[in-house]
PDB file of N, CA and C in Angstrom:
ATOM      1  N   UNK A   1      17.351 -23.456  37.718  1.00  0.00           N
ATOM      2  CA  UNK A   1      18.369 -22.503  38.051  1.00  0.00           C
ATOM      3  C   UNK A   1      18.091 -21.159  37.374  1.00  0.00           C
ATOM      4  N   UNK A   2      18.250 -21.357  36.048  1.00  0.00           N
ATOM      5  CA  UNK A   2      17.410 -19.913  35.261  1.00  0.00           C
ATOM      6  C   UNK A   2      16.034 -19.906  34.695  1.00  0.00           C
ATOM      7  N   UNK A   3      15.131 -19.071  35.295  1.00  0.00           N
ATOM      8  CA  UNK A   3      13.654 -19.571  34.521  1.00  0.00           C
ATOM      9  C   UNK A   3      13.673 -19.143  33.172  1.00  0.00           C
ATOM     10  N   UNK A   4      12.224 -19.761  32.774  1.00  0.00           N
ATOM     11  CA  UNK A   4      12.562 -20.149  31.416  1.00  0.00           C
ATOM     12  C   UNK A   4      11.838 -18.614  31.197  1.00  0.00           C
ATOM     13  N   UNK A   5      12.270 -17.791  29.829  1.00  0.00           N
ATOM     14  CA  UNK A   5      11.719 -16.682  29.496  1.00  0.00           C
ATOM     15  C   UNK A   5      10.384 -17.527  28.981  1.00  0.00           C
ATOM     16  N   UNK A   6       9.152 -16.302  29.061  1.00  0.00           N
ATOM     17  CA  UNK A   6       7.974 -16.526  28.487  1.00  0.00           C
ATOM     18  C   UNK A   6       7.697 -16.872  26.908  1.00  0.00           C
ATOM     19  N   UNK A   7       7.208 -17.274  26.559  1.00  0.00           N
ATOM     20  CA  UNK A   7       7.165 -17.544  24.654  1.00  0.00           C
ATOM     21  C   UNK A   7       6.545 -16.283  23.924  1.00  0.00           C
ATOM     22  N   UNK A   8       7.196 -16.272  22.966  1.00  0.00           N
ATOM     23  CA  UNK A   8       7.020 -14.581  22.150  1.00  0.00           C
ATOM     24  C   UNK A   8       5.727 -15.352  21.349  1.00  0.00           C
ATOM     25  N   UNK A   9       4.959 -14.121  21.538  1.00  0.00           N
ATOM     26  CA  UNK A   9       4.181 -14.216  20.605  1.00  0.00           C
ATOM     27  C   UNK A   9       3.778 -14.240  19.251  1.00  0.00           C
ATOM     28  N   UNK A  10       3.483 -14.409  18.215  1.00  0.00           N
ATOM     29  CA  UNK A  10       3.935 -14.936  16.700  1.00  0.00           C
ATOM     30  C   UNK A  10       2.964 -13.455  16.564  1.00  0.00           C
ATOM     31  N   UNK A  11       3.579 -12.733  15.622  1.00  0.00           N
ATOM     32  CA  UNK A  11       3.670 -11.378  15.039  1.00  0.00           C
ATOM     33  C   UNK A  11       2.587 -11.646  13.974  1.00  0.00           C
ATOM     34  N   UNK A  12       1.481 -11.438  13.491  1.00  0.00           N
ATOM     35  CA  UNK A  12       0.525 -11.535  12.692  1.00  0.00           C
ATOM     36  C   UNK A  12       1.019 -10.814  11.414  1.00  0.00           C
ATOM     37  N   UNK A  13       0.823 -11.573  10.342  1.00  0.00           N
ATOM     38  CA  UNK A  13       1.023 -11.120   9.051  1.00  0.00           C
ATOM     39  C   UNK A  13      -0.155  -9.999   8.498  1.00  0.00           C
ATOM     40  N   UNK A  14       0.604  -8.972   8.204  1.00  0.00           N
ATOM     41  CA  UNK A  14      -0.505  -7.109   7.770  1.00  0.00           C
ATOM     42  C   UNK A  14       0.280  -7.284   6.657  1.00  0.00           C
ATOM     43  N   UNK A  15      -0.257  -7.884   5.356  1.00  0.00           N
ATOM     44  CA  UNK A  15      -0.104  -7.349   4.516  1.00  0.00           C
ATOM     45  C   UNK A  15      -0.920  -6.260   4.066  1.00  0.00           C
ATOM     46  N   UNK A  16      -0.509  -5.359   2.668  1.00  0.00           N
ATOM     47  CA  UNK A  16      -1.256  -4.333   2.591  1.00  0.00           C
ATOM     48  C   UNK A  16      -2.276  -4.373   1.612  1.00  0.00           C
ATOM     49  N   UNK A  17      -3.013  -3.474   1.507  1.00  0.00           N
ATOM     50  CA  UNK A  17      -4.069  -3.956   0.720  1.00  0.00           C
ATOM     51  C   UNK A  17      -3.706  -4.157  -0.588  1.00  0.00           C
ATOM     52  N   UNK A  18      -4.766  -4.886  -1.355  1.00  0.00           N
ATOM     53  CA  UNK A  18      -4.703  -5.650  -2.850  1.00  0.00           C
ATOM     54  C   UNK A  18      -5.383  -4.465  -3.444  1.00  0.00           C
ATOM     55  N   UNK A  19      -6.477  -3.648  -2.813  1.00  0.00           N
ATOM     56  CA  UNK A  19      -7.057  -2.436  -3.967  1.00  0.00           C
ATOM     57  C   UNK A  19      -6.741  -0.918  -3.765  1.00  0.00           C
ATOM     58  N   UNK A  20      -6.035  -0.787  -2.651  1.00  0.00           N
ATOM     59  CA  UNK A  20      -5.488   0.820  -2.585  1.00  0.00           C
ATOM     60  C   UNK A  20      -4.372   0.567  -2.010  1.00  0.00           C
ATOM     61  N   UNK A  21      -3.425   1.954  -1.983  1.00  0.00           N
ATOM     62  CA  UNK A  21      -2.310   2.510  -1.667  1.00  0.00           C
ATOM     63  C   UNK A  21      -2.644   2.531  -0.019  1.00  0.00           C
ATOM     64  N   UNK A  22      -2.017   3.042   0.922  1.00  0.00           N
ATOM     65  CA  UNK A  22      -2.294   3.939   1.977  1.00  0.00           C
ATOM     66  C   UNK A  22      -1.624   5.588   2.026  1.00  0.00           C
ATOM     67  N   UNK A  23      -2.967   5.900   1.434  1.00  0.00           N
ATOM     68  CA  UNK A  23      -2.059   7.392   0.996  1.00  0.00           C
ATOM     69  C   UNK A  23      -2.945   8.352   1.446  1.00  0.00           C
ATOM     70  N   UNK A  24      -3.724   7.822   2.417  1.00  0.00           N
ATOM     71  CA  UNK A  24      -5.206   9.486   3.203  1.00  0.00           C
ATOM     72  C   UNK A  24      -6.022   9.342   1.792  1.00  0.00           C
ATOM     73  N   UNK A  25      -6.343   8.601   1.416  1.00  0.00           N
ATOM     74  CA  UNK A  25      -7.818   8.432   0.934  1.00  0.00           C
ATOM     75  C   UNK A  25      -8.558   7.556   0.728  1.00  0.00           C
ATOM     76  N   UNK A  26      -9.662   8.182   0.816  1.00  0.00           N
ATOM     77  CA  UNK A  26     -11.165   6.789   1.204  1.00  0.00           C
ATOM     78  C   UNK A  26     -11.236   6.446  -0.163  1.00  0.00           C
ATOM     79  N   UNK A  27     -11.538   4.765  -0.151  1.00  0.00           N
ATOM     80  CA  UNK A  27     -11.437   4.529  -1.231  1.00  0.00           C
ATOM     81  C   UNK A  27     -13.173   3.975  -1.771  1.00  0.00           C
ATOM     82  N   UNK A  28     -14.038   4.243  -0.980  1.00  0.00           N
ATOM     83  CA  UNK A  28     -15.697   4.422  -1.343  1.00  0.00           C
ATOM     84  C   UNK A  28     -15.607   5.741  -2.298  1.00  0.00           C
ATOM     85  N   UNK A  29     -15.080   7.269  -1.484  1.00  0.00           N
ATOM     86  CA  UNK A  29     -15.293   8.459  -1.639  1.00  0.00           C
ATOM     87  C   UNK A  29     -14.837   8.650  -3.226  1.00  0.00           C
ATOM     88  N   UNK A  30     -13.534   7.826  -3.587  1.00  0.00           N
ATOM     89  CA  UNK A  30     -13.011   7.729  -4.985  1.00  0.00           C
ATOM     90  C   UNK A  30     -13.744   7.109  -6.004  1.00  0.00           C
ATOM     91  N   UNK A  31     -14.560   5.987  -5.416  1.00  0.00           N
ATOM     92  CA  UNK A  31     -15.156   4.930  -5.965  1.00  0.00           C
ATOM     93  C   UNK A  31     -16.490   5.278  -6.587  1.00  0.00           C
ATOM     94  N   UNK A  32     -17.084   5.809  -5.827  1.00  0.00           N
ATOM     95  CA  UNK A  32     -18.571   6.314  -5.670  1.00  0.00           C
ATOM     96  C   UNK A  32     -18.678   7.858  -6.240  1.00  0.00           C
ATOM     97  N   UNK A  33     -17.849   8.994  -5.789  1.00  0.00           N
ATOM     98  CA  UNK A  33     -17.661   9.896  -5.897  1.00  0.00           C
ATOM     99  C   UNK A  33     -16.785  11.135  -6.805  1.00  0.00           C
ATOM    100  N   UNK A  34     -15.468  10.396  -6.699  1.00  0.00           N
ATOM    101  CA  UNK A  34     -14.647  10.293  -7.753  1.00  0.00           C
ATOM    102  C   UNK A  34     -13.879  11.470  -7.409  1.00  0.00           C
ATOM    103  N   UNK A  35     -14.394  11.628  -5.632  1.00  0.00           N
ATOM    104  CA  UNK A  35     -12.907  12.467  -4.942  1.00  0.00           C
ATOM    105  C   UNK A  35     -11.954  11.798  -4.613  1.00  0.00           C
ATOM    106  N   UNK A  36     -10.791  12.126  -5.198  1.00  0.00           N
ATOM    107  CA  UNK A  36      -9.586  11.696  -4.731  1.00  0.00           C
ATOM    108  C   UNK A  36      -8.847  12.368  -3.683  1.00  0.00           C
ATOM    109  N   UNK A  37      -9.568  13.438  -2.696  1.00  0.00           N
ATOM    110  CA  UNK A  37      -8.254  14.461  -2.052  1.00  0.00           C
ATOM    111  C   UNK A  37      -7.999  13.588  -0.904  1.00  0.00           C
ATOM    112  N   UNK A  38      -7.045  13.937  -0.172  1.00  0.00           N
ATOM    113  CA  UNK A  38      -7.126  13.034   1.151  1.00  0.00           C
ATOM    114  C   UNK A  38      -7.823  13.369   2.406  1.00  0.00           C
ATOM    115  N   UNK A  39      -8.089  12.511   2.882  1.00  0.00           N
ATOM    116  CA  UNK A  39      -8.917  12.961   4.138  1.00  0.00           C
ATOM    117  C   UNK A  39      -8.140  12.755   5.680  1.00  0.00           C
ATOM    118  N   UNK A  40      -8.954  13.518   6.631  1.00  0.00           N
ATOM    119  CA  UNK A  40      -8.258  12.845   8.176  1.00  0.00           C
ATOM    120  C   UNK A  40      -9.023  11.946   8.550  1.00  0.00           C
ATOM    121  N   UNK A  41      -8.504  11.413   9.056  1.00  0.00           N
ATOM    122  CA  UNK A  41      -8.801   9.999  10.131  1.00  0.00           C
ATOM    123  C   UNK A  41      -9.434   8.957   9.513  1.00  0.00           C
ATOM    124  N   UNK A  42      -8.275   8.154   8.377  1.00  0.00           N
ATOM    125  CA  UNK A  42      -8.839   7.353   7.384  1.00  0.00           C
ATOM    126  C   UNK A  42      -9.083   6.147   8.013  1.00  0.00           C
ATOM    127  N   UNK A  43      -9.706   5.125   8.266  1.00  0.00           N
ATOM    128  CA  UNK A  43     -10.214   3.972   8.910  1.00  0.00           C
ATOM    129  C   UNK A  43      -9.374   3.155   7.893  1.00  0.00           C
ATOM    130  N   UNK A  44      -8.915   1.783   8.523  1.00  0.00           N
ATOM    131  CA  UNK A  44      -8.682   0.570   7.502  1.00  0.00           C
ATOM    132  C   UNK A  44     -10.086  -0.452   8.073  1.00  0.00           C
ATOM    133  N   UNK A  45     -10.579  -0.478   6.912  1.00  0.00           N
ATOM    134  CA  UNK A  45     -11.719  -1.835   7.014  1.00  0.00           C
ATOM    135  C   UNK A  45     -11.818  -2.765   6.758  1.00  0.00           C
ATOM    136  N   UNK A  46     -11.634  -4.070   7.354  1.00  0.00           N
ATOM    137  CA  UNK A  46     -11.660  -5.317   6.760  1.00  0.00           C
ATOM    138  C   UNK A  46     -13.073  -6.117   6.137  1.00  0.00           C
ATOM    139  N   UNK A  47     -12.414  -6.407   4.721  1.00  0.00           N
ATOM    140  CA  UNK A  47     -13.751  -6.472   3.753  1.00  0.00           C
ATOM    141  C   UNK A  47     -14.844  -7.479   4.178  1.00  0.00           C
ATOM    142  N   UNK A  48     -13.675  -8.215   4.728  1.00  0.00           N
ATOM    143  CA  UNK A  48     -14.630 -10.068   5.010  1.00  0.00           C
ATOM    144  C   UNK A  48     -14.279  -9.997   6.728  1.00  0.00           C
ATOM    145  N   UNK A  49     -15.243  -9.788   7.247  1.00  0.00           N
ATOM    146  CA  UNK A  49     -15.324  -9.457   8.996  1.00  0.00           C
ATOM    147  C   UNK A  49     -15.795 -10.850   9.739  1.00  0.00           C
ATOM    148  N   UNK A  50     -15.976 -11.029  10.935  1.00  0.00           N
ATOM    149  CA  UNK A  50     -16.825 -12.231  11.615  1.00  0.00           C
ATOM    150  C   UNK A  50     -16.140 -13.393  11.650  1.00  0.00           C
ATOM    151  N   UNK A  51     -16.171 -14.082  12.637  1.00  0.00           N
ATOM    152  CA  UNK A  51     -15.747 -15.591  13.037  1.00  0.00           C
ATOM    153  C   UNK A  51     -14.572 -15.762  12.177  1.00  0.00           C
ATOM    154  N   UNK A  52     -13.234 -15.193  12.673  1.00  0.00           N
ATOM    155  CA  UNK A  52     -12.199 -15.642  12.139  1.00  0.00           C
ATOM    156  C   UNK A  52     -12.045 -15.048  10.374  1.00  0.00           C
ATOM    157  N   UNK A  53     -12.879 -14.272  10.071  1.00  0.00           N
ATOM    158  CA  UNK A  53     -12.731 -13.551   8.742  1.00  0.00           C
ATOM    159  C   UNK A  53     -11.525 -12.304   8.794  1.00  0.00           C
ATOM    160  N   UNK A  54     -11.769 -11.459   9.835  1.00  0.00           N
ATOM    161  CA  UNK A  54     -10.695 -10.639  10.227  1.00  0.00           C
ATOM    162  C   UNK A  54      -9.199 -10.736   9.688  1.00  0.00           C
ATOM    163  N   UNK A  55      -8.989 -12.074  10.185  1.00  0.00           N
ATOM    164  CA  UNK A  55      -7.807 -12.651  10.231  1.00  0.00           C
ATOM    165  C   UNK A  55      -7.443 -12.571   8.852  1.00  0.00           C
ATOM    166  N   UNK A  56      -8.176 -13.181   8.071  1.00  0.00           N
ATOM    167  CA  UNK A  56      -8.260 -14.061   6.803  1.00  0.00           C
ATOM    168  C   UNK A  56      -7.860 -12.695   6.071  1.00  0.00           C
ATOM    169  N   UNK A  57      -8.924 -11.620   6.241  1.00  0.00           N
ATOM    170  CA  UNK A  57      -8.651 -10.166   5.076  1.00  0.00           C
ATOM    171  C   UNK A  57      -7.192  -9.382   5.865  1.00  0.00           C
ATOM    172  N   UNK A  58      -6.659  -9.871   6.793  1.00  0.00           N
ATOM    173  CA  UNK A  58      -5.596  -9.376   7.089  1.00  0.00           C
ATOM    174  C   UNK A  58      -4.159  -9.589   6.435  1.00  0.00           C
ATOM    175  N   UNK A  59      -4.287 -11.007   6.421  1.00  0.00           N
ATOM    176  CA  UNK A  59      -3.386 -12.037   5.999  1.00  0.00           C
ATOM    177  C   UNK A  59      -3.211 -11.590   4.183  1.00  0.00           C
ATOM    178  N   UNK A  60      -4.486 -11.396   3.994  1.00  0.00           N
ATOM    179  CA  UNK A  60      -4.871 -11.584   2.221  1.00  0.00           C
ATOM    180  C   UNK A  60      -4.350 -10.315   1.812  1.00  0.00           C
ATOM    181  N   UNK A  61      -4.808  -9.377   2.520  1.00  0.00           N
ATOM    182  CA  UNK A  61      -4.580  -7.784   1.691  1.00  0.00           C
ATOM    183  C   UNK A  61      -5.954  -7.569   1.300  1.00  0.00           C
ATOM    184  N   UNK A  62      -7.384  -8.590   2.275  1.00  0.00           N
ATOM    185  CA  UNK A  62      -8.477  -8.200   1.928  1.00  0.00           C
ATOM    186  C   UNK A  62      -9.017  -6.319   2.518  1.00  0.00           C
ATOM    187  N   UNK A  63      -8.282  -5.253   2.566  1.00  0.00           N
ATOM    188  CA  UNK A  63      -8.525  -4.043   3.425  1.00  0.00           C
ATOM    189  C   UNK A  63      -8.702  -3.240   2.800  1.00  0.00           C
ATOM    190  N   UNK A  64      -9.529  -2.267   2.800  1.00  0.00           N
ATOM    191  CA  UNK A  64      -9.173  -0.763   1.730  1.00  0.00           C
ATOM    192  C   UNK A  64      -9.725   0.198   3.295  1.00  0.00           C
ATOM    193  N   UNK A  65      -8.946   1.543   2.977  1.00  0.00           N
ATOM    194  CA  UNK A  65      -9.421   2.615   3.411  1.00  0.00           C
ATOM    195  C   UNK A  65     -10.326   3.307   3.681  1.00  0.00           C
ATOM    196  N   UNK A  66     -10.971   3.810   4.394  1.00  0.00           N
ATOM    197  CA  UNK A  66     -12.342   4.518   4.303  1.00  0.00           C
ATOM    198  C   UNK A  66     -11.926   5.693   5.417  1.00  0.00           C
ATOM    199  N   UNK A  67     -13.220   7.325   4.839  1.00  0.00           N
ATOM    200  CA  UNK A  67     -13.081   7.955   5.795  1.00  0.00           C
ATOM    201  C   UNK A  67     -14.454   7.711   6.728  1.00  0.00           C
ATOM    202  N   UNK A  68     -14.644   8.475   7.956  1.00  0.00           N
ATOM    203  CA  UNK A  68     -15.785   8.346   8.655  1.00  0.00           C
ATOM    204  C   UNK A  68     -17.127   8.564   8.115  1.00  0.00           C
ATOM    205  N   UNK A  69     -17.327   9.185   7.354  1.00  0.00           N
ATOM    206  CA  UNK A  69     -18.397   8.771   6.804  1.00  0.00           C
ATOM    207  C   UNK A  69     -19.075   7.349   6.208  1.00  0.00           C
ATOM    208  N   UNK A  70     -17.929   6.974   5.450  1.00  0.00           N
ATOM    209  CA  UNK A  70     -18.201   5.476   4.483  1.00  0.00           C
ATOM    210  C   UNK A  70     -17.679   4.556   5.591  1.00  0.00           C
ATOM    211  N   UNK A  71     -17.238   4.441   6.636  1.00  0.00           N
ATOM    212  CA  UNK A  71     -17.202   3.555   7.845  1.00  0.00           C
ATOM    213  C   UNK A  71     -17.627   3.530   9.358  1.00  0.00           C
ATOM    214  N   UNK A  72     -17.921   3.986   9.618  1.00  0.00           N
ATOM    215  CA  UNK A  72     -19.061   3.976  10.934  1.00  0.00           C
ATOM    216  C   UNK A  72     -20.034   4.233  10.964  1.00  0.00           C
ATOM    217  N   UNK A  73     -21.199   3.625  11.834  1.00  0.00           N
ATOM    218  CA  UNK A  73     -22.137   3.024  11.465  1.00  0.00           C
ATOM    219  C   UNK A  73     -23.375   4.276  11.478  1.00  0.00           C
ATOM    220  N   UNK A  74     -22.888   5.337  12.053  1.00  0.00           N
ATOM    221  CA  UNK A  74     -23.585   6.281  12.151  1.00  0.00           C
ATOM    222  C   UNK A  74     -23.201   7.938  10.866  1.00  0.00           C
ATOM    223  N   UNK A  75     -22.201   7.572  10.324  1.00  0.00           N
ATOM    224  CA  UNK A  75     -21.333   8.205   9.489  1.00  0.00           C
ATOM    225  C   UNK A  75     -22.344   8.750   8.633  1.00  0.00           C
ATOM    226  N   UNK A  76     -23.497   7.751   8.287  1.00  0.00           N
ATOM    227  CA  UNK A  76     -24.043   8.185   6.661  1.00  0.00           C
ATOM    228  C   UNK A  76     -24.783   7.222   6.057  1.00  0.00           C
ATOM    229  N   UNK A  77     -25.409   7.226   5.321  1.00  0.00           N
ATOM    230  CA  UNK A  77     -26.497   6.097   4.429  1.00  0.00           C
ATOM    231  C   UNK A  77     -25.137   5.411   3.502  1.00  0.00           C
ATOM    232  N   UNK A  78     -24.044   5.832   3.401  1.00  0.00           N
ATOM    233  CA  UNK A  78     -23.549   5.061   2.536  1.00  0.00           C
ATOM    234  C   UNK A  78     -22.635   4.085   3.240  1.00  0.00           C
ATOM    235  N   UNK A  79     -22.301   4.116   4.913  1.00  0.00           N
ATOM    236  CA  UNK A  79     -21.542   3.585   5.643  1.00  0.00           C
ATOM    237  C   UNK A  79     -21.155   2.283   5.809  1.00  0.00           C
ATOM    238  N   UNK A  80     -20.020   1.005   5.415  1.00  0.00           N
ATOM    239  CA  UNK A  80     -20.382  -0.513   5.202  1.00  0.00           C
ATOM    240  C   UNK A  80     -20.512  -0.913   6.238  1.00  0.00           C
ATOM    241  N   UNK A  81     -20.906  -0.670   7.062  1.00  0.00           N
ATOM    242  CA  UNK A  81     -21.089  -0.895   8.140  1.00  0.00           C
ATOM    243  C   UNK A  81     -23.005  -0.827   8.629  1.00  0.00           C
ATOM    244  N   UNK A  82     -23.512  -0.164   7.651  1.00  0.00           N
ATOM    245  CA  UNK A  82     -24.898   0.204   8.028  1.00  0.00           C
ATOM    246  C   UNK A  82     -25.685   0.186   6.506  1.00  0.00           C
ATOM    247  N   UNK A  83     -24.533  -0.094   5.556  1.00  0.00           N
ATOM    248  CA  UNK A  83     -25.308  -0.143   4.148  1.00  0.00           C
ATOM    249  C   UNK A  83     -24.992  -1.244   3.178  1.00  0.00           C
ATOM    250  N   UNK A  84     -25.783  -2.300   3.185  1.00  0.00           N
ATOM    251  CA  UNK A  84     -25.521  -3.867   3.113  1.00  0.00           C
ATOM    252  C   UNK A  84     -24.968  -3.651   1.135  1.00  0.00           C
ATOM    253  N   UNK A  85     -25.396  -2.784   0.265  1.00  0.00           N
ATOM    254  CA  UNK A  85     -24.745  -2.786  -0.804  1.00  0.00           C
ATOM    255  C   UNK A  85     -23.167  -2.266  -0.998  1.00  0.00           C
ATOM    256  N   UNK A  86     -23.131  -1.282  -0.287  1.00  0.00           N
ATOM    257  CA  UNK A  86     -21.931  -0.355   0.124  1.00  0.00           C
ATOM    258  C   UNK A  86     -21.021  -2.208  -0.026  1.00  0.00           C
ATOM    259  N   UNK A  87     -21.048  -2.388   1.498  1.00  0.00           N
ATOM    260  CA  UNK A  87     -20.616  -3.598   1.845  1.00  0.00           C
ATOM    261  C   UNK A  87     -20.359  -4.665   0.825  1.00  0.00           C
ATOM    262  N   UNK A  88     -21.514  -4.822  -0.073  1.00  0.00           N
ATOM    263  CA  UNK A  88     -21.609  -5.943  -1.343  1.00  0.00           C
ATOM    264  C   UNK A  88     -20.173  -5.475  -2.327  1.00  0.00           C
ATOM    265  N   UNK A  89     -20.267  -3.863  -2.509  1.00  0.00           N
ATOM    266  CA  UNK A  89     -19.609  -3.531  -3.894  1.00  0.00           C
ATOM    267  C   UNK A  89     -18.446  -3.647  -3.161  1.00  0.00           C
ATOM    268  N   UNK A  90     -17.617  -3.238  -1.865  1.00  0.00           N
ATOM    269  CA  UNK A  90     -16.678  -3.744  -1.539  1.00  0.00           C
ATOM    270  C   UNK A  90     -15.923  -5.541  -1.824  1.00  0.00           C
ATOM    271  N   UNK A  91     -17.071  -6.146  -1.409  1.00  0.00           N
ATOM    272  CA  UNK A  91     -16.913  -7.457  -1.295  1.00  0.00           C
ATOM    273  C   UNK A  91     -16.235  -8.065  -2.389  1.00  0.00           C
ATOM    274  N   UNK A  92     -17.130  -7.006  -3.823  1.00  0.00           N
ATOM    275  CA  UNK A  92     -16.920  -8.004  -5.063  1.00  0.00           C
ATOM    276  C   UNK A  92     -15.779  -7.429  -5.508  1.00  0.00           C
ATOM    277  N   UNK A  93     -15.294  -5.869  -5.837  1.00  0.00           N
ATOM    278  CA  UNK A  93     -14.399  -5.710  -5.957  1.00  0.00           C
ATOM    279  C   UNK A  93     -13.271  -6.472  -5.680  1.00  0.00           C
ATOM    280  N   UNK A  94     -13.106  -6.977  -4.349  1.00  0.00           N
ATOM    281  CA  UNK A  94     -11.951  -7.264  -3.782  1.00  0.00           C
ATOM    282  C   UNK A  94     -11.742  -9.089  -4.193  1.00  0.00           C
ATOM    283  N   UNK A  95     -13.139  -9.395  -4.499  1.00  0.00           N
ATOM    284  CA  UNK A  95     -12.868 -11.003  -4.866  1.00  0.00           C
ATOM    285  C   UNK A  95     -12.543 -10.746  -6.721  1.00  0.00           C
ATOM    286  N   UNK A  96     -12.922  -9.853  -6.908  1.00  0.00           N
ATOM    287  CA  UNK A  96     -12.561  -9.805  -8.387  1.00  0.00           C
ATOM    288  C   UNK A  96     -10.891  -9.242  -8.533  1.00  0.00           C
ATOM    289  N   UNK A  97     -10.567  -8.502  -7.847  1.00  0.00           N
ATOM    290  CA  UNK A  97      -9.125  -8.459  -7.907  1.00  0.00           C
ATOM    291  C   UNK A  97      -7.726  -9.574  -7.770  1.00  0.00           C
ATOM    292  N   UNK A  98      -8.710 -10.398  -6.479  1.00  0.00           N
ATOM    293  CA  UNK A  98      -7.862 -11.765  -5.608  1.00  0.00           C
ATOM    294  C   UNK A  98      -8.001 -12.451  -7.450  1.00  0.00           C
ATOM    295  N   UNK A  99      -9.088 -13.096  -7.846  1.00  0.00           N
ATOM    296  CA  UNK A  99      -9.495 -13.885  -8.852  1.00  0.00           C
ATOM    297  C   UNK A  99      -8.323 -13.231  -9.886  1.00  0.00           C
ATOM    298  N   UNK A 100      -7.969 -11.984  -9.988  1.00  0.00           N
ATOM    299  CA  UNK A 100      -6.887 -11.978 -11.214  1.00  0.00           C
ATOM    300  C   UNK A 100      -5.514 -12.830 -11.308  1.00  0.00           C
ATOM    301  N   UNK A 101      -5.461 -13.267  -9.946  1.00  0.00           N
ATOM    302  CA  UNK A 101      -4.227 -14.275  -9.919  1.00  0.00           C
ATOM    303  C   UNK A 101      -4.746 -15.135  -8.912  1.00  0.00           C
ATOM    304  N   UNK A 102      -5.710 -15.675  -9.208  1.00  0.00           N
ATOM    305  CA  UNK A 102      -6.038 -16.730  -8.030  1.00  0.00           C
ATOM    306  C   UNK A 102      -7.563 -17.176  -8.812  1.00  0.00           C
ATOM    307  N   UNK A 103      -8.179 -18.753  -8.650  1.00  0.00           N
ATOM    308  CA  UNK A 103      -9.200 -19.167  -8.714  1.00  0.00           C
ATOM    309  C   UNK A 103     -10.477 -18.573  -7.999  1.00  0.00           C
ATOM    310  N   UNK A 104     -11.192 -18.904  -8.296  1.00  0.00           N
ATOM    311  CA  UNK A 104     -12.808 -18.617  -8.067  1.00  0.00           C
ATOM    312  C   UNK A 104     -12.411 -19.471  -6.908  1.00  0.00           C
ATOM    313  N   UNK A 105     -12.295 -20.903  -7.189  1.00  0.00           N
ATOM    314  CA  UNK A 105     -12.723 -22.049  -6.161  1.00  0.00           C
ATOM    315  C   UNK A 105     -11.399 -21.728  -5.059  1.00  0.00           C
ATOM    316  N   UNK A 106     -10.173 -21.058  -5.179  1.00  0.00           N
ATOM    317  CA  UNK A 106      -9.398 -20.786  -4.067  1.00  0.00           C
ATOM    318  C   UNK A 106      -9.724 -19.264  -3.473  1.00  0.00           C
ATOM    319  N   UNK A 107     -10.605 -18.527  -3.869  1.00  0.00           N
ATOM    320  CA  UNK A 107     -11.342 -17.634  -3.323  1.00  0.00           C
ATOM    321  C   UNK A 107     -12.197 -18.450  -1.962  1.00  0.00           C
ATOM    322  N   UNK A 108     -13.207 -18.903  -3.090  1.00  0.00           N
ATOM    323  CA  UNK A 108     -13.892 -19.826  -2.368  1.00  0.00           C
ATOM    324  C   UNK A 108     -13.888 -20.850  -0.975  1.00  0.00           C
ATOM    325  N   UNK A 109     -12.859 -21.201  -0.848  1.00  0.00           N
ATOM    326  CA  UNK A 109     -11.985 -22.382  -0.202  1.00  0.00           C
ATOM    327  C   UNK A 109     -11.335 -21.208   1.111  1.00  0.00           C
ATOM    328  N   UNK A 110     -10.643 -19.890   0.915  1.00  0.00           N
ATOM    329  CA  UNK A 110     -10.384 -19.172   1.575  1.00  0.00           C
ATOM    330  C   UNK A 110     -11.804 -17.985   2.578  1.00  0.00           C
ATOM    331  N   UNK A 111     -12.648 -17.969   1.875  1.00  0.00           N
ATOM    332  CA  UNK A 111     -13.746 -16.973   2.451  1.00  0.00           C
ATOM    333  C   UNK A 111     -14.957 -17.515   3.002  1.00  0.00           C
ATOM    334  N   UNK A 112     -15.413 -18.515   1.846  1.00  0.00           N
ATOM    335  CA  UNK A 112     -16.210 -19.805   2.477  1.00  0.00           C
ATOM    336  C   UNK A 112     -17.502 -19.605   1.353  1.00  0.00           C
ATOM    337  N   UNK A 113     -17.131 -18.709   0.395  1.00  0.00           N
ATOM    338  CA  UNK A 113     -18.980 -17.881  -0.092  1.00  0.00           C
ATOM    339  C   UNK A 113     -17.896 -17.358  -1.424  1.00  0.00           C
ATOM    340  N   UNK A 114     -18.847 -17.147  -2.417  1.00  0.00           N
ATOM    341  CA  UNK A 114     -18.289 -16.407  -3.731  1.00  0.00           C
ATOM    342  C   UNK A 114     -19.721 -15.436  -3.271  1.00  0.00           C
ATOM    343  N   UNK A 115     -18.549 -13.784  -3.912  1.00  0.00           N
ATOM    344  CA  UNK A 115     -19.912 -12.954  -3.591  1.00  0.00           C
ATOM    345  C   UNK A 115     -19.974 -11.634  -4.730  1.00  0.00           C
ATOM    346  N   UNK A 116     -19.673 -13.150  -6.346  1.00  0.00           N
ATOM    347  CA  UNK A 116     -20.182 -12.602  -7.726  1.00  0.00           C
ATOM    348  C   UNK A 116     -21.505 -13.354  -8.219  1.00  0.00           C
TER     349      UNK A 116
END
């Protein structure tokens, strides 16, 4: 008699990141550089990418900021996207932050790899 409404879709958990604010700045450019001003068109990058990783640094607050330079792949030699250390010092940062209130082995258990 009345059809049935369609099923809502379950709203994905964005928490925010565990190592920056969102406040217009790259957080390589601070890191590396030790500019703090803000920039336009700040990218959010997820640290741990690929087969269901996405998800995982979404959920976690695994994300920091970047401007176009330090994130696309054509941006620059320092880009994590095109510069496999860039990428590394992200990585560890962010497992060394999780690890201040969380295990190595529940790092571990969540990412699949320790990458200290």
């Amino acid at each position: 008699m009345y059809p049935k409404s369609p099923p809502k879709k379950k709203k994905r958990q964005h928490r925010d990141s565990i190592l920056q604010k969102k406040d217009g700045r790259c957080w390589l450019c601070m890191r590396l550089h030790g500019d703090y001003s803000q920039k336009a068109g700040i990218h959010k990058h997820h640290v741990f990418f690929g087969q269901g990783q996405r998800e995982i640094s979404e959920a976690n607050g695994f994300t920091v900021f970047l401007c176009w330079n330090h994130h696309i792949h054509d941006g620059g030699p320092e880009a994590v996207h095109r510069n496999h250390d860039t990428c590394l010092l992200i990585q560890q940062e962010t497992q060394r932050k999780y690890e201040q209130t969380h295990s190595r082995e529940d790092f571990i258990r969540l990412i699949g790899r320790s990458y200290l």
